[in-house]
Protein backbone atom coordinates (compact mmCIF):
# COMPACT_ATOMS: atom_id res chain seq x y z
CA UNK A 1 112.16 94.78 112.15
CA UNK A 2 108.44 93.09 111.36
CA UNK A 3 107.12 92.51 108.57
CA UNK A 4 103.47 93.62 108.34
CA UNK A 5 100.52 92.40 106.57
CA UNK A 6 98.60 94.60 104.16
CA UNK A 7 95.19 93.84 105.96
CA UNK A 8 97.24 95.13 109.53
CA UNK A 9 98.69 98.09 107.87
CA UNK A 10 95.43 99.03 106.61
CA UNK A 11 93.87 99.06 110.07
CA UNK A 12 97.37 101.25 111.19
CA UNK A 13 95.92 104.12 108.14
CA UNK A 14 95.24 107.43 109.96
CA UNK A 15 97.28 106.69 112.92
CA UNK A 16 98.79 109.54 114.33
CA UNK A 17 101.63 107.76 115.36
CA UNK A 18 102.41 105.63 112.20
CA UNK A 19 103.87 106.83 109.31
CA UNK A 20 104.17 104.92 105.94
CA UNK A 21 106.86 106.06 103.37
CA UNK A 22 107.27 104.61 99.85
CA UNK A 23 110.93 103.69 98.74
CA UNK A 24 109.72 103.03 94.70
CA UNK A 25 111.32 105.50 92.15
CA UNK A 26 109.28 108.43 90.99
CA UNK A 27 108.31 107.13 87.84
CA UNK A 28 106.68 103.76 89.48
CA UNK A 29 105.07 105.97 91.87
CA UNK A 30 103.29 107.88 88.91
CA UNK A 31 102.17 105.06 87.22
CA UNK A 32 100.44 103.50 90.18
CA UNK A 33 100.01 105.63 92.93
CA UNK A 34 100.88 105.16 96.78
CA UNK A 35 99.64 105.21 99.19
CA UNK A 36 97.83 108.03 100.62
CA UNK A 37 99.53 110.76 102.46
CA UNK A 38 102.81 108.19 102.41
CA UNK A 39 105.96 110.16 102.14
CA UNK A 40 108.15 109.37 99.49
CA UNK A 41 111.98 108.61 99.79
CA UNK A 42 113.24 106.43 96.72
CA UNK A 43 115.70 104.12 97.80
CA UNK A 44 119.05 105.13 96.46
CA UNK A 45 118.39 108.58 98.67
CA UNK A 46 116.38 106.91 101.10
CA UNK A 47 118.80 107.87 104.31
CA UNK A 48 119.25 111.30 103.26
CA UNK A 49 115.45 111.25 104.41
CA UNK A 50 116.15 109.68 107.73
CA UNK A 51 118.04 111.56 110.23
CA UNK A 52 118.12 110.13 113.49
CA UNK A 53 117.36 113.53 115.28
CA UNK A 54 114.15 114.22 113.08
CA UNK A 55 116.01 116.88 111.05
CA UNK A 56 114.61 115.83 107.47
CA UNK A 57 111.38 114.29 106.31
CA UNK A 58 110.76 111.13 108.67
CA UNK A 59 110.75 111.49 112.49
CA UNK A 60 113.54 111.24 114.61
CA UNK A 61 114.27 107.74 116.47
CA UNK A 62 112.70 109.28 119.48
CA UNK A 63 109.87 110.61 118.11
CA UNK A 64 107.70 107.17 119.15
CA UNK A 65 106.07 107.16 115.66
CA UNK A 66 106.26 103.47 114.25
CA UNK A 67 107.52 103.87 110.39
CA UNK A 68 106.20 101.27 107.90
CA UNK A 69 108.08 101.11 104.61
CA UNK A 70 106.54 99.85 101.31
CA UNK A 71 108.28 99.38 97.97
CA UNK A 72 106.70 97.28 94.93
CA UNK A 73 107.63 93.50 96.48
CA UNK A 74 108.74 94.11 99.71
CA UNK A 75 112.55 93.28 98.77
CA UNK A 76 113.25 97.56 98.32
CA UNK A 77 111.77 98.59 101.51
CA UNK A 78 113.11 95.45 103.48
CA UNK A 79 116.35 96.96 102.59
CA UNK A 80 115.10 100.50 104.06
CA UNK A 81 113.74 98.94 106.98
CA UNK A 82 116.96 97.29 107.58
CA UNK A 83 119.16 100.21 107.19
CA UNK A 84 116.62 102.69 109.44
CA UNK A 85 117.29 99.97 112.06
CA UNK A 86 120.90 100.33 111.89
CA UNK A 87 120.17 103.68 112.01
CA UNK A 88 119.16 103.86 115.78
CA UNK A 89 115.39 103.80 114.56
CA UNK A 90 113.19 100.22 116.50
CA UNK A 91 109.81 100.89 115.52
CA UNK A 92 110.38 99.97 112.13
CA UNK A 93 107.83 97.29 109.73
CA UNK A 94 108.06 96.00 106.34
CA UNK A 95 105.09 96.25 103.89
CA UNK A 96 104.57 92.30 102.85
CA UNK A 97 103.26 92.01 99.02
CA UNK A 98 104.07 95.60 98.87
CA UNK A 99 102.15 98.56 97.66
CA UNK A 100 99.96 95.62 95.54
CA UNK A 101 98.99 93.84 99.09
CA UNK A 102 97.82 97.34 100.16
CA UNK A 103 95.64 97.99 97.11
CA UNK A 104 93.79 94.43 97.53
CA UNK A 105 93.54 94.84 101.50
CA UNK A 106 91.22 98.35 100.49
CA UNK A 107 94.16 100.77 101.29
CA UNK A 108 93.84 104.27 100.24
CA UNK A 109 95.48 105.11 97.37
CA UNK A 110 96.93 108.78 96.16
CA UNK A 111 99.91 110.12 94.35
């Protein structure tokens, strides 16, 4: 796993081949947004979001996509990273400073 700056993931935005996915609960999520078009898999169901062959809502581990996960902190979606990697998945990165880092780099922000 890497861990990626904000200012890198921000230049990685609109990339066909990256996807980001926010691991925050619902209710954090509402209060501050994500970021945009990021798919949104809480932790404590996180895996029942990634299936190996592609058959839920992130891509398989062959699908060549490169997944970046971003959580408040960076400790939640360190943990994701961690257990997509175990999972058969090797394109995986870590938000640093979290979904914070990505609002001061200029990231696009939605809900």
């Amino acid at each position: 796993m890497q861990t990626i700056s904000a200012n890198s993931a921000v230049q990685l935005f609109g990339d066909k081949d990256t996807v980001f996915v926010d691991v925050r609960g619902h209710s954090e999520i509402s209060n501050s947004g994500t970021i945009k078009g990021a798919l949104i898999a809480p932790l404590p169901e996180f895996m029942t979001h990634a299936k190996p062959d592609g058959s839920s809502t992130l891509p398989g581990v062959d699908s060549g996509k490169t997944i970046v996960v971003v959580c408040a902190s960076g400790a939640r979606s360190g943990a994701a990273a961690q257990q997509l990697l175990r999972s058969g998945y090797d394109n995986v990165a870590n938000l640093s400073g979290g979904i914070g880092a990505w609002a001061r780099a200029g990231g696009k922000m939605g809900r």
